[in-house]
Protein backbone atom coordinates (compact mmCIF):
# COMPACT_ATOMS: atom_id res chain seq x y z
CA UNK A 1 127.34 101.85 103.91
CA UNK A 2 127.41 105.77 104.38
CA UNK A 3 126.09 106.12 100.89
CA UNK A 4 123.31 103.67 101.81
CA UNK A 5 122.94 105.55 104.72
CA UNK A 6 122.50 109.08 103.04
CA UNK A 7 119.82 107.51 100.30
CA UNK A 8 117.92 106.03 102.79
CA UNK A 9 118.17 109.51 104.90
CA UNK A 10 116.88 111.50 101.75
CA UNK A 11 114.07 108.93 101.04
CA UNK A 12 112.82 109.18 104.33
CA UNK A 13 112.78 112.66 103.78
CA UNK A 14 110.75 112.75 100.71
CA UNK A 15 108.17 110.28 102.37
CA UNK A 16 107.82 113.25 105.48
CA UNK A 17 107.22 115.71 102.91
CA UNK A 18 104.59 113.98 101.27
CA UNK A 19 103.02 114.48 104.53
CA UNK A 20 103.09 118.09 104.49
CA UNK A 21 102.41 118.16 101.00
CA UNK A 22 99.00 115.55 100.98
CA UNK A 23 98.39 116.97 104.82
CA UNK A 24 98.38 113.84 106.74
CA UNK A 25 96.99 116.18 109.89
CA UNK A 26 93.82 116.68 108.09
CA UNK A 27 93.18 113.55 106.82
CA UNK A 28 93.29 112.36 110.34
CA UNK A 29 90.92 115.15 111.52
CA UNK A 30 88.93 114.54 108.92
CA UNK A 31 89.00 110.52 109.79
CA UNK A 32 88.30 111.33 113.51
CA UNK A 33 84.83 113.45 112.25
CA UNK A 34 83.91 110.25 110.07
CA UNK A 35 84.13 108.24 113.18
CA UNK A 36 82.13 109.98 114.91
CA UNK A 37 79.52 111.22 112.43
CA UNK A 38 79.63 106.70 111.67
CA UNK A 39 78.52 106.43 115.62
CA UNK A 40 75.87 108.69 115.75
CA UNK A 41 72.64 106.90 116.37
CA UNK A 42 70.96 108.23 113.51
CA UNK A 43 73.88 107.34 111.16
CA UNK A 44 72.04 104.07 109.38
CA UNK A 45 69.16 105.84 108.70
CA UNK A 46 70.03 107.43 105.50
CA UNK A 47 71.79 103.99 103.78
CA UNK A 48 72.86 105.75 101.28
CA UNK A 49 74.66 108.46 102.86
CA UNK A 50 76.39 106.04 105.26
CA UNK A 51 77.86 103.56 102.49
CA UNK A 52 79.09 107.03 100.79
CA UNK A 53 80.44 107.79 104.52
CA UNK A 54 81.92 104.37 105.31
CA UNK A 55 83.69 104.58 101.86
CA UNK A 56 85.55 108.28 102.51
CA UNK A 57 86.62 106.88 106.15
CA UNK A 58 87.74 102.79 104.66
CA UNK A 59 89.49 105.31 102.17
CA UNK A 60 91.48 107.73 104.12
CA UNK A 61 92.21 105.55 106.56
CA UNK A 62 93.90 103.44 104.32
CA UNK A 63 95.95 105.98 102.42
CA UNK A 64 96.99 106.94 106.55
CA UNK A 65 98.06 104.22 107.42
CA UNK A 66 99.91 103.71 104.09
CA UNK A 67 101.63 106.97 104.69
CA UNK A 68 103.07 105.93 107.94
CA UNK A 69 104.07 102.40 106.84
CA UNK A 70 106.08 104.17 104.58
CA UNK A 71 107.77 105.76 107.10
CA UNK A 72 107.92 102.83 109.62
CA UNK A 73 109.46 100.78 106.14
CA UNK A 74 112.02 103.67 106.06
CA UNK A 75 113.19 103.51 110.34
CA UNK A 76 113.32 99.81 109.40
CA UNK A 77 115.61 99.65 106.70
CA UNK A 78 117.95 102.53 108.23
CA UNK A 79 118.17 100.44 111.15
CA UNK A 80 118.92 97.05 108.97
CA UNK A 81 121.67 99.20 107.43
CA UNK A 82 123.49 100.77 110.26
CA UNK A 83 123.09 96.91 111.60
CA UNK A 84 124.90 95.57 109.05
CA UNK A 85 127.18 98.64 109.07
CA UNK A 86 128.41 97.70 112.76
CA UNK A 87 128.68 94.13 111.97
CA UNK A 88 130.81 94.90 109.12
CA UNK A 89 133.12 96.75 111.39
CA UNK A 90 133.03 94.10 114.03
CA UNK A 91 134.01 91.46 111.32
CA UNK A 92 137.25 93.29 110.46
């Protein structure tokens, strides 16, 4: 299970550094301004411009919350495998 353990430990870490490396912090800033430039009262007015709008936000936020899937995957599956791990050693 240890070497498992240490593949799952470097793929997690590769996932976090995609982070840094697609900067997941600004795509969220730049989701929270879409929000709220998508509440303004004035947003519908220009149809055009808001479909253009509501596409960039439906976009990032999906690539966001893939990102952190990825990472909740990876705490999953580390978790299934020191699981098993300590009912391995309980079987014995």
């Amino acid at each position: 299970f240890d070497v498992q353990k240490e593949e799952l430990r470097k793929l997690k870490e590769k996932v976090e550094q995609l982070g840094g490396i697609f900067d997941v912090e600004e795509k969220e800033r730049e989701l929270k301004e879409l929000k709220e430039l998508s509440e303004s009262a004035d947003f519908w007015d220009d149809s055009d411009n808001a479909r253009k709008v509501m596409k960039q936000l439906s976009d990032k936020k999906g690539w966001i919350e893939t990102y952190y899937a990825a990472i909740r995957t990876a705490d999953d599956t580390e978790g299934m495998v020191s699981l098993a791990h300590d009912l391995s050693d309980q079987s014995v």
